[in-house]
N, C-alpha and C. Protein backbone atom coordinates (compact mmCIF):
# COMPACT_ATOMS: atom_id res chain seq x y z
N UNK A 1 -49.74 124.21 13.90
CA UNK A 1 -48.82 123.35 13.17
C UNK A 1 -48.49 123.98 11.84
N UNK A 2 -47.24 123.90 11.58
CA UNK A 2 -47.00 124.44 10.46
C UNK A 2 -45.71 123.46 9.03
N UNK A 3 -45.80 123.28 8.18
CA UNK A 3 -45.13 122.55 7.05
C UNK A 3 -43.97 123.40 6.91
N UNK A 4 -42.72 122.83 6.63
CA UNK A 4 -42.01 124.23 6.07
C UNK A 4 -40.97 122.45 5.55
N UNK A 5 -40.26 123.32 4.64
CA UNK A 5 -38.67 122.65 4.24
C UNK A 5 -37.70 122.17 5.45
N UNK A 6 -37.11 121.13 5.69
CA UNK A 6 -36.68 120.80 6.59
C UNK A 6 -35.38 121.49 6.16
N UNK A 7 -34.33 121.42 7.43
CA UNK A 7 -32.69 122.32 7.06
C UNK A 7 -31.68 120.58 7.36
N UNK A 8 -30.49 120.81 6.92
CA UNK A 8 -29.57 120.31 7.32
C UNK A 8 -29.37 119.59 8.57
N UNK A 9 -29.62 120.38 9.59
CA UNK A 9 -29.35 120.55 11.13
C UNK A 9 -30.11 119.96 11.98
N UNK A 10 -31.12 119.56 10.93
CA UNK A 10 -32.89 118.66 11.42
C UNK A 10 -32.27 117.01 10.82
N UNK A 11 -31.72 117.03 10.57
CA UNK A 11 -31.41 115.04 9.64
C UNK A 11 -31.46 114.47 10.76
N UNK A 12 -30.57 114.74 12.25
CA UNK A 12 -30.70 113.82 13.28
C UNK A 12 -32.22 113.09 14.04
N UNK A 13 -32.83 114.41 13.85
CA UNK A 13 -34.51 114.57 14.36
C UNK A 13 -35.28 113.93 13.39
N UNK A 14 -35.10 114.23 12.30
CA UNK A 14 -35.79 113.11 10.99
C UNK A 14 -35.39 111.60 11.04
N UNK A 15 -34.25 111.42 10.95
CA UNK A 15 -33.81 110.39 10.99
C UNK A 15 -34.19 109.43 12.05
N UNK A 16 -35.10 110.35 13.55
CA UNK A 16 -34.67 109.44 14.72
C UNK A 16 -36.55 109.05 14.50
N UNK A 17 -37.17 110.25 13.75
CA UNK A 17 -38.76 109.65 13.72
C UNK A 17 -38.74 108.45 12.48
N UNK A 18 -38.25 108.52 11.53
CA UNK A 18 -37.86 107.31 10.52
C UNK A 18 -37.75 106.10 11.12
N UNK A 19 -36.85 106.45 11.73
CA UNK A 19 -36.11 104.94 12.64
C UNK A 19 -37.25 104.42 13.14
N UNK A 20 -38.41 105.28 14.53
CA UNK A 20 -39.39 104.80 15.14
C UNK A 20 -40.39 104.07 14.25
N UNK A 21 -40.64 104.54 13.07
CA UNK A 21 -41.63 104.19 12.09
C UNK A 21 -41.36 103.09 11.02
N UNK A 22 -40.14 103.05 11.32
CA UNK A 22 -39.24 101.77 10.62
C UNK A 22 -39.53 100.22 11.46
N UNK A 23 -39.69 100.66 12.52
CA UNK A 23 -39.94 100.01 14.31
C UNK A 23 -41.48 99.37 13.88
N UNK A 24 -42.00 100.82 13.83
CA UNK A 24 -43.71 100.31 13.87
C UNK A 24 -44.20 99.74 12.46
N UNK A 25 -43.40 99.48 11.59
CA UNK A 25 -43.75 98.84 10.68
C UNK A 25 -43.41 97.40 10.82
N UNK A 26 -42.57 97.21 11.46
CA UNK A 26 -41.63 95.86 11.68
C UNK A 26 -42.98 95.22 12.92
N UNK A 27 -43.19 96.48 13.79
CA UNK A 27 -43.93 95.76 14.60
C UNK A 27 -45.39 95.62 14.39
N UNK A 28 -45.91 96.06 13.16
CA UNK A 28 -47.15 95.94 12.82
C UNK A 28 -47.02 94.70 11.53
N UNK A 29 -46.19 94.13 11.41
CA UNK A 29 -46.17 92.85 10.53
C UNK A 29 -45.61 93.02 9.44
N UNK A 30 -45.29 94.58 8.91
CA UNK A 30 -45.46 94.77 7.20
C UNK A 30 -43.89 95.10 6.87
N UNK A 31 -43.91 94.55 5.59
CA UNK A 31 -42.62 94.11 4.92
C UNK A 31 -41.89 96.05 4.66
N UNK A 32 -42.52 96.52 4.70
CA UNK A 32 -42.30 97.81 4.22
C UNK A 32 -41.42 98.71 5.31
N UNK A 33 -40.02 99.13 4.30
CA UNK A 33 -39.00 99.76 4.82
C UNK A 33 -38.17 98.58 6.24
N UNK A 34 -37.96 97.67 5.70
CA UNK A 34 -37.17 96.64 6.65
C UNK A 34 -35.84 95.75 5.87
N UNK A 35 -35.58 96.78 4.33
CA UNK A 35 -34.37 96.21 3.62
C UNK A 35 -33.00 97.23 3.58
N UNK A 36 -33.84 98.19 5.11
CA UNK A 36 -32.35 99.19 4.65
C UNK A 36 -32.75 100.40 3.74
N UNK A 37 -34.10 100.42 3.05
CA UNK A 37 -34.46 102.26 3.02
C UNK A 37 -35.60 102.01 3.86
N UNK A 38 -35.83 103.54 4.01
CA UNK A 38 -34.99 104.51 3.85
C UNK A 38 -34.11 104.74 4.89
N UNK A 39 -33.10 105.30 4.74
CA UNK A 39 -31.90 105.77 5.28
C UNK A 39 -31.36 106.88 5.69
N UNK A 40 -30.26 107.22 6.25
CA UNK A 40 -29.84 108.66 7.03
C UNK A 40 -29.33 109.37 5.19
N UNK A 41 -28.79 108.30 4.03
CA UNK A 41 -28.76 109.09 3.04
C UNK A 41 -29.53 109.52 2.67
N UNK A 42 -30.93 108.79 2.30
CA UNK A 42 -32.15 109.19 1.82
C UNK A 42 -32.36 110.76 2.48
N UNK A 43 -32.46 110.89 3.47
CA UNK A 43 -32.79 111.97 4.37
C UNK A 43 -32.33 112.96 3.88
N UNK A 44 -30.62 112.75 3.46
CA UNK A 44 -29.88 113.88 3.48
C UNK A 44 -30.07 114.32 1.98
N UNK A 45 -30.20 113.07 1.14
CA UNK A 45 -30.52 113.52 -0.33
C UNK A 45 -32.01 114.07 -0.70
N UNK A 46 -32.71 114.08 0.54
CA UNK A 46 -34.32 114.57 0.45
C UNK A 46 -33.91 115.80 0.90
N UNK A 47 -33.22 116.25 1.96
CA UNK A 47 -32.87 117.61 1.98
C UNK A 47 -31.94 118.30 0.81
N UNK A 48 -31.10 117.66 0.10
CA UNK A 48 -30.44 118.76 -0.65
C UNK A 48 -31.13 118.60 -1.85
N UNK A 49 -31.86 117.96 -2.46
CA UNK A 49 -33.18 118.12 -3.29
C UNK A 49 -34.08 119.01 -3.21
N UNK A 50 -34.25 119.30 -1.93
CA UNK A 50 -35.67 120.51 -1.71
C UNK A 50 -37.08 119.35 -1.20
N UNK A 51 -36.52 118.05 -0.74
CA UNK A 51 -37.70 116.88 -1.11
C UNK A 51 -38.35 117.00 0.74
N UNK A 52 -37.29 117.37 1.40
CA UNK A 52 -37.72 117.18 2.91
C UNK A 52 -38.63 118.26 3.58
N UNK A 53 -39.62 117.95 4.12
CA UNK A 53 -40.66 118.84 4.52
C UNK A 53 -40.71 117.93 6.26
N UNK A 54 -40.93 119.09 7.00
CA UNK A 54 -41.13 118.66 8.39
C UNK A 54 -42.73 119.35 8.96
N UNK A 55 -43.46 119.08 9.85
CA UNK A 55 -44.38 119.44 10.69
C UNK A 55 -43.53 119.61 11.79
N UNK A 56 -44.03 121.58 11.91
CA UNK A 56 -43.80 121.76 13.27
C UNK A 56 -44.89 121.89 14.05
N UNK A 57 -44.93 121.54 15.51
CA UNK A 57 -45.56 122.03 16.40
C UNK A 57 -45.58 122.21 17.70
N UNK A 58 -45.31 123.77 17.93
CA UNK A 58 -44.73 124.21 19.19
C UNK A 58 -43.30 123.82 19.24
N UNK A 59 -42.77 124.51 18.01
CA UNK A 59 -41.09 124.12 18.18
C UNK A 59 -41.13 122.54 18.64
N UNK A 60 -41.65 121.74 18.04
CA UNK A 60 -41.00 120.30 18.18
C UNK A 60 -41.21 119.86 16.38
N UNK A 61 -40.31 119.70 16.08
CA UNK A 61 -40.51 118.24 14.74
C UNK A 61 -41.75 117.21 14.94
N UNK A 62 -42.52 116.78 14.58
CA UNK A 62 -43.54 115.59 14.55
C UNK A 62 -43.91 114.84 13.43
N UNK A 63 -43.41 115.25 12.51
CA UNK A 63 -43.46 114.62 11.31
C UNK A 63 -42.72 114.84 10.08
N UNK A 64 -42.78 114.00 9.21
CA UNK A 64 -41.87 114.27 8.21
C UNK A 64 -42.25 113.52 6.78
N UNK A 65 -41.81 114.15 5.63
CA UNK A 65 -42.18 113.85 4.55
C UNK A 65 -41.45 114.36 3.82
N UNK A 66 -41.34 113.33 2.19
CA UNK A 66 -40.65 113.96 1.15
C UNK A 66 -41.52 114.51 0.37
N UNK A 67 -41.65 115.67 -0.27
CA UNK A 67 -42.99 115.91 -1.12
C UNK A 67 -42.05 116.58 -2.62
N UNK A 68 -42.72 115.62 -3.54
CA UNK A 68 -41.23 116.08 -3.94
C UNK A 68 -42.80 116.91 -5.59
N UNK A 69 -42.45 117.87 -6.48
CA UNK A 69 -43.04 118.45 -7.52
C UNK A 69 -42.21 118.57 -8.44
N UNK A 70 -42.38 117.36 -8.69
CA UNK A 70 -42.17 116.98 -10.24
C UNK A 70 -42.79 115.17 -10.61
N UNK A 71 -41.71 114.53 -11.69
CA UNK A 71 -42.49 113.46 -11.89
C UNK A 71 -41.52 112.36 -11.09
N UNK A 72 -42.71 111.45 -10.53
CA UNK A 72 -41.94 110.11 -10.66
C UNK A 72 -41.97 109.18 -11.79
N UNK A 73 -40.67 108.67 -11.46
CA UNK A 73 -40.34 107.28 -13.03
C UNK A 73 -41.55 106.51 -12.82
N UNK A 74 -41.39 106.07 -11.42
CA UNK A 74 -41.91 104.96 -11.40
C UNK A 74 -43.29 104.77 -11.62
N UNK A 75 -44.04 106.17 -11.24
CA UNK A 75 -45.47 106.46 -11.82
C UNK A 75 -45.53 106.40 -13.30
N UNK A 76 -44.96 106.42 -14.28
CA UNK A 76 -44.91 106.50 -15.38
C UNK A 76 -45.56 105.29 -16.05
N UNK A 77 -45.44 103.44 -15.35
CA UNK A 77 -45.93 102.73 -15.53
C UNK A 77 -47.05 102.10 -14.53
N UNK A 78 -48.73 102.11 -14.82
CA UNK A 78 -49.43 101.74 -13.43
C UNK A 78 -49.82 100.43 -14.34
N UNK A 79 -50.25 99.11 -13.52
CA UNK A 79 -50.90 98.70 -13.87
C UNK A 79 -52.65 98.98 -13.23
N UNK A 80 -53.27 99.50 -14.04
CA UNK A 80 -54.56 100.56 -13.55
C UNK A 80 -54.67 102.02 -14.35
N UNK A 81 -54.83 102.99 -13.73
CA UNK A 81 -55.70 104.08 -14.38
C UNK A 81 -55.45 105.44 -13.31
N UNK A 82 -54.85 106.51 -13.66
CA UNK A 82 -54.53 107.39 -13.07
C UNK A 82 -55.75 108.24 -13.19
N UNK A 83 -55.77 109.28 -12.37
CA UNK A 83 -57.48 110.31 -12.52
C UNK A 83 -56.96 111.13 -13.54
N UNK A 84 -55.34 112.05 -13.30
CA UNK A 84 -54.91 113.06 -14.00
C UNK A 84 -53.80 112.30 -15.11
N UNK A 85 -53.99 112.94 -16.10
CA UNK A 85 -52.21 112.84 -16.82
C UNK A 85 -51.26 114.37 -16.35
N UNK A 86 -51.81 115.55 -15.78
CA UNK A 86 -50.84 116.66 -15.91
C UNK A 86 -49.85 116.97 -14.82
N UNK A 87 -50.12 118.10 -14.32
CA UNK A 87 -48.53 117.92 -13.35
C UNK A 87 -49.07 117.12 -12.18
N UNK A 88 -48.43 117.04 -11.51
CA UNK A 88 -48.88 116.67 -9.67
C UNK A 88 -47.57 116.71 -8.99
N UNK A 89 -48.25 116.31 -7.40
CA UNK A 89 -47.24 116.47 -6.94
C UNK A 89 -46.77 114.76 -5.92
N UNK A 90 -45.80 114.12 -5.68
CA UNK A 90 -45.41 113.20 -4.72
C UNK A 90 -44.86 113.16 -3.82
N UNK A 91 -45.52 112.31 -2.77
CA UNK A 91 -45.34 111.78 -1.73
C UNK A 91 -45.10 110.76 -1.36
N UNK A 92 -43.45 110.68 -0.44
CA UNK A 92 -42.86 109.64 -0.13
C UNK A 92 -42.57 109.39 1.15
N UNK A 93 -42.27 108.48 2.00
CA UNK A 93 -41.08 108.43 3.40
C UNK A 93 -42.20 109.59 4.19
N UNK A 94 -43.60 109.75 4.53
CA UNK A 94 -44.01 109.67 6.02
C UNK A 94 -44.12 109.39 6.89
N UNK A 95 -43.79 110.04 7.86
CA UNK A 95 -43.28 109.08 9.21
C UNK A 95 -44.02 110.38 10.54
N UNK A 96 -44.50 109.73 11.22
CA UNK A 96 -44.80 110.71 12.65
C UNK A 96 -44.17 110.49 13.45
N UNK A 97 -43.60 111.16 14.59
CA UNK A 97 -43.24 110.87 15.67
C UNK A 97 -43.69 109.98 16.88
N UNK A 98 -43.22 109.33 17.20
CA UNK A 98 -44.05 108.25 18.74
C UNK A 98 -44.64 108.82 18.99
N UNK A 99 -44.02 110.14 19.69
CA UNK A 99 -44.82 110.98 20.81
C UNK A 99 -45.90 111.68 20.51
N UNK A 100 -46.44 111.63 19.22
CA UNK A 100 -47.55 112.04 18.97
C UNK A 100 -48.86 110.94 18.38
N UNK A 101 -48.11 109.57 18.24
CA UNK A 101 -49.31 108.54 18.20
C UNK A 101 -50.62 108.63 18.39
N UNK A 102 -51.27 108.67 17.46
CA UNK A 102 -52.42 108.29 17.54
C UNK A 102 -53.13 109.69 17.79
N UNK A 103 -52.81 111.11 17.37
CA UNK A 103 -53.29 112.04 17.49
C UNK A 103 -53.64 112.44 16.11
N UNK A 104 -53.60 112.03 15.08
CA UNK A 104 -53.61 112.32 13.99
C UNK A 104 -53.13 113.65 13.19
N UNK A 105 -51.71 113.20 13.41
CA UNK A 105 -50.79 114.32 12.42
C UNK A 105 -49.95 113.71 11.52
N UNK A 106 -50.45 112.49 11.05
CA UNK A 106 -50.17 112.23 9.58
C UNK A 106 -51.41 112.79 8.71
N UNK A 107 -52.73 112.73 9.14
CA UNK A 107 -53.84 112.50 8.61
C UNK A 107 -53.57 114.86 8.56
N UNK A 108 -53.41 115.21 9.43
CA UNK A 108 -53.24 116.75 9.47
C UNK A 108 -51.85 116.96 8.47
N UNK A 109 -50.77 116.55 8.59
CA UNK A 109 -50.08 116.49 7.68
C UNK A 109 -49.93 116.38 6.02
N UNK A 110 -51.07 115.82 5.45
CA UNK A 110 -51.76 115.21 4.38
C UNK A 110 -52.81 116.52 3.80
N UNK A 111 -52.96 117.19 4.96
CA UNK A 111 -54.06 117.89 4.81
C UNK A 111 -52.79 119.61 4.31
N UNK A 112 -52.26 119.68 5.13
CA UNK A 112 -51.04 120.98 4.79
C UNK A 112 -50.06 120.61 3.60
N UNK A 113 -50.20 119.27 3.27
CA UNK A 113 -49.18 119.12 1.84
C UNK A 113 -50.73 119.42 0.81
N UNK A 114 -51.77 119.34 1.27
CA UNK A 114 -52.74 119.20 0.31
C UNK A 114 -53.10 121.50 0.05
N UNK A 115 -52.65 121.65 1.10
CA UNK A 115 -52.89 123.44 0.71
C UNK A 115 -51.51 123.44 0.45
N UNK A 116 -50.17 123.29 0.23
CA UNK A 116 -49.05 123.72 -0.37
C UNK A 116 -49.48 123.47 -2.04
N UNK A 117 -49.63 122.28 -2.12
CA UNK A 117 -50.10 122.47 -3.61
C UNK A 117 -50.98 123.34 -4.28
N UNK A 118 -51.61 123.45 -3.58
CA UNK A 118 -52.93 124.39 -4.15
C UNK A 118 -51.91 125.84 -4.09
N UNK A 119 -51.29 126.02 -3.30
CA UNK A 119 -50.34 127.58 -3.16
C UNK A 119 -49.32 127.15 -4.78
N UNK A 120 -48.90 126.35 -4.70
CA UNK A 120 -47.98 125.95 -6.03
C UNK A 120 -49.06 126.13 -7.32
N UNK A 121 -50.24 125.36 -6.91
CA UNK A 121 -51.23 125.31 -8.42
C UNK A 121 -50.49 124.18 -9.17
N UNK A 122 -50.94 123.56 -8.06
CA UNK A 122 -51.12 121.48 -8.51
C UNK A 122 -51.64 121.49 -8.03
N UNK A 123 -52.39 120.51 -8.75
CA UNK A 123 -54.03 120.27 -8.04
C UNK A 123 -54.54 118.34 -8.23
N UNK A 124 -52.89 118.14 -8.14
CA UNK A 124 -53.43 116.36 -7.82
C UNK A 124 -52.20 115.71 -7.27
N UNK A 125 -51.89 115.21 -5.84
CA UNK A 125 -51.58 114.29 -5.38
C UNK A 125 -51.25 112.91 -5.96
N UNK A 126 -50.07 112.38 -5.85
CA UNK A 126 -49.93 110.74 -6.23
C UNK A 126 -48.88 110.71 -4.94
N UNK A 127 -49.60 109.00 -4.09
CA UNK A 127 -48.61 108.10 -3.65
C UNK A 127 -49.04 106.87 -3.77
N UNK A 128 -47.96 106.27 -3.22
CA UNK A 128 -48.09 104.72 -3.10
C UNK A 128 -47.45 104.15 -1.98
N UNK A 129 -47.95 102.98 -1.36
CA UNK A 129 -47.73 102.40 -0.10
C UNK A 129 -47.67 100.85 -0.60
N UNK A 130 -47.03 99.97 0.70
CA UNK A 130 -47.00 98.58 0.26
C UNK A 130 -48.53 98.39 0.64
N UNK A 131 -48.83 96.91 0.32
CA UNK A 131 -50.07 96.37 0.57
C UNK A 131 -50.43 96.03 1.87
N UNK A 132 -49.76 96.14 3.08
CA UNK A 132 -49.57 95.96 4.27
C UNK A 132 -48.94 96.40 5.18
N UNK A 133 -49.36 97.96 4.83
CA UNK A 133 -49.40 99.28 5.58
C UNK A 133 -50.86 99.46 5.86
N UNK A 134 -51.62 99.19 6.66
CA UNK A 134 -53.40 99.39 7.30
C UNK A 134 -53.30 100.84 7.25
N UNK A 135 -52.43 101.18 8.23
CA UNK A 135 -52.59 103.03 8.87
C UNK A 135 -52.37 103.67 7.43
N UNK A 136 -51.52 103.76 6.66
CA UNK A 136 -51.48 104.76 5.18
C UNK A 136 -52.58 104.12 4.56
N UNK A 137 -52.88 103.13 4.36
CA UNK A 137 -54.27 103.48 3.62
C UNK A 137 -55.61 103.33 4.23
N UNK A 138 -56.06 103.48 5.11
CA UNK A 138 -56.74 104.14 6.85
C UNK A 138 -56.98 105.64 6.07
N UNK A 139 -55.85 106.62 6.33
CA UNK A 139 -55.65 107.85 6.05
C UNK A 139 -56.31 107.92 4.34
N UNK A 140 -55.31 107.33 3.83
CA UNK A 140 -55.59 108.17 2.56
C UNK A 140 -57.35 107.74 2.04
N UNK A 141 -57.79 106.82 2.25
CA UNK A 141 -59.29 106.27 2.45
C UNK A 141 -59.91 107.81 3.06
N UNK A 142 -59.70 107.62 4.60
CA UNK A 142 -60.50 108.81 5.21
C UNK A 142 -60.04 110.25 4.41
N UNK A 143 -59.58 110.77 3.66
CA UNK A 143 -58.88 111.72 3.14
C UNK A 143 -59.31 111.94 1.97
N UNK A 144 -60.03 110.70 1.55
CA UNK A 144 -60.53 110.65 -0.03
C UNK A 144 -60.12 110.36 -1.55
N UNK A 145 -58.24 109.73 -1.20
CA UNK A 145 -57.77 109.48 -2.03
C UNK A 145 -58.20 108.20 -2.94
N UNK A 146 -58.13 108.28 -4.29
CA UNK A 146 -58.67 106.98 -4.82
C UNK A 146 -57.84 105.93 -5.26
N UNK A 147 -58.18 104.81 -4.54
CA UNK A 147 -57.10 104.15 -5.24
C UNK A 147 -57.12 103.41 -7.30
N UNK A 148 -55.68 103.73 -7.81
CA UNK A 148 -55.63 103.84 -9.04
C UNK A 148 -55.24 102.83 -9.59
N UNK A 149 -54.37 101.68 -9.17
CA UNK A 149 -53.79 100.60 -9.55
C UNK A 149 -52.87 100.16 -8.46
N UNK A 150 -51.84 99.35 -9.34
CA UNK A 150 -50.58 99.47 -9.02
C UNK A 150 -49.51 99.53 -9.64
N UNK A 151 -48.35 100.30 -8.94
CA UNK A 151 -47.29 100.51 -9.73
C UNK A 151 -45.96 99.57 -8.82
N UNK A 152 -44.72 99.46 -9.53
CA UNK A 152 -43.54 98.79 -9.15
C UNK A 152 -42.66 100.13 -8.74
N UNK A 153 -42.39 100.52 -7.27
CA UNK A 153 -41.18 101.29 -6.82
C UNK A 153 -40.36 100.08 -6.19
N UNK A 154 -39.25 100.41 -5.85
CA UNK A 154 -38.22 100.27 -5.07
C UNK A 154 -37.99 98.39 -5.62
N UNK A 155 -38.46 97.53 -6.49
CA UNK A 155 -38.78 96.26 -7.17
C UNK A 155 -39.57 95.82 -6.53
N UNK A 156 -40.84 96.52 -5.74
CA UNK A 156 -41.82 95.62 -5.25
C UNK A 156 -43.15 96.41 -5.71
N UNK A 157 -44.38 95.62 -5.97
CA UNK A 157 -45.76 96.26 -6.21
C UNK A 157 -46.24 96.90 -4.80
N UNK A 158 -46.73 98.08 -5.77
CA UNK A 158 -47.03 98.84 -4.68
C UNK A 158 -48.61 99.62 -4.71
N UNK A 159 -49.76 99.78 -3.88
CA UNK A 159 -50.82 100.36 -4.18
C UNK A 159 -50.66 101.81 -4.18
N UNK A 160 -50.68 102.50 -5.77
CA UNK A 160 -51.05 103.88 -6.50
C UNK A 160 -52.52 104.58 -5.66
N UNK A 161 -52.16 105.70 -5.29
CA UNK A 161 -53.37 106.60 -5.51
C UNK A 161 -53.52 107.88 -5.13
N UNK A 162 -54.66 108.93 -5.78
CA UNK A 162 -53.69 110.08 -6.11
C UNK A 162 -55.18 110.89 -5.27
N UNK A 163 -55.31 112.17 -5.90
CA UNK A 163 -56.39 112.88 -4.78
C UNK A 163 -56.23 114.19 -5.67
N UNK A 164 -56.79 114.65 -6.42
CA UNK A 164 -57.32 115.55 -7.22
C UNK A 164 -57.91 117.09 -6.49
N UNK A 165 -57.24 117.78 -6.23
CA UNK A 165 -57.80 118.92 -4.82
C UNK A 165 -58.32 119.92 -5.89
N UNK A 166 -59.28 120.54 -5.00
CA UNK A 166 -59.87 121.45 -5.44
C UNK A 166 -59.08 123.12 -5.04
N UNK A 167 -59.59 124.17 -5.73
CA UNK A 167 -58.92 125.65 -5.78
C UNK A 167 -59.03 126.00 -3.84
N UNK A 168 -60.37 125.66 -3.32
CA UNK A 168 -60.39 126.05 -2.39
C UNK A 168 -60.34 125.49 -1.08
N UNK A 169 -59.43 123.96 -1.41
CA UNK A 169 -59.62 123.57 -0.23
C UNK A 169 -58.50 124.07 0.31
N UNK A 170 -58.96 124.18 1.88
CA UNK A 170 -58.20 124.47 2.99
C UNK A 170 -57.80 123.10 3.97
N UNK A 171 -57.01 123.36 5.12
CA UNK A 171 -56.40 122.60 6.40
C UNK A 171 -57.32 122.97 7.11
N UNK A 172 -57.79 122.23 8.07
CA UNK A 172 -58.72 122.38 8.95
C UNK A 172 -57.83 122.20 10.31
């Protein structure tokens, strides 16, 4: 499996694992991503940003993410306690493919945005999820992320938390 920048020519394939995960959020109870983001714009403005990152494996798409290095606004106010004040990097809009359910390549995914940084030299992680997403914070729990507060994206509270990597960790 490999991380790389998603292209142009990939929005249909992103867009169609979004959609599924848009599905399984609706069908797992949680309010999150059911007002219309994210979207086929989002997608396209995560690609001409540099924000869209895909998992390949074996020439198929399976996942997708915005990982974006620089700051977010919205991190700027937590109610809570961040680990780092210096650079980091964020993560937004993960989504896996159906067809790979339950194999764990979000949780492997998490793990290859966690050695891109270390190749960049950032060495701390921030996201945030609604409060009723189980599976994202499942992962970021097993993964070791701590949770930091909460912060307000998109006008709703959202649970902060970031993951501080070390020089030598690797993807397993």
């Amino acid at each position: 499996m490999i991380l790389r920048k998603a292209i142009d020519a990939e929005l249909p394939v992103i867009w169609n694992i979004l959609q599924q995960a848009i599905q399984q959020r609706k069908e797992d109870g949680s309010e999150q991503w059911q007002n219309g983001y994210p979207n086929e714009q989002t997608v396209h403005d995560d690609i001409n940003n540099g924000y869209a990152y895909v998992v390949v494996d074996n020439d198929l798409i399976v996942a997708y993410a915005a990982i974006i290095f620089g700051i977010e606004p919205a991190y700027n106010h937590i109610k809570g306690k961040w680990i780092t004040d210096g650079n980091y990097v964020v993560v937004h809009r993960v989504a896996t493919s159906s067809i790979v359910k339950g194999k764990g390549i979000a949780t492997q995914l998490f793990k290859l945005i966690e050695d891109l940084c270390i190749e960049q030299k950032i060495y701390s992680i921030k996201v945030d999820t609604n409060f009723d997403n189980v599976p994202m914070i499942r992962i970021l729990g097993k993964l070791n992320y701590v949770y930091c507060g909460e912060i307000i994206f998109s006008g709703a509270s959202r649970r902060a938390y970031e993951k501080v990597l070390h020089q030598t960790a690797t993807a397993t």
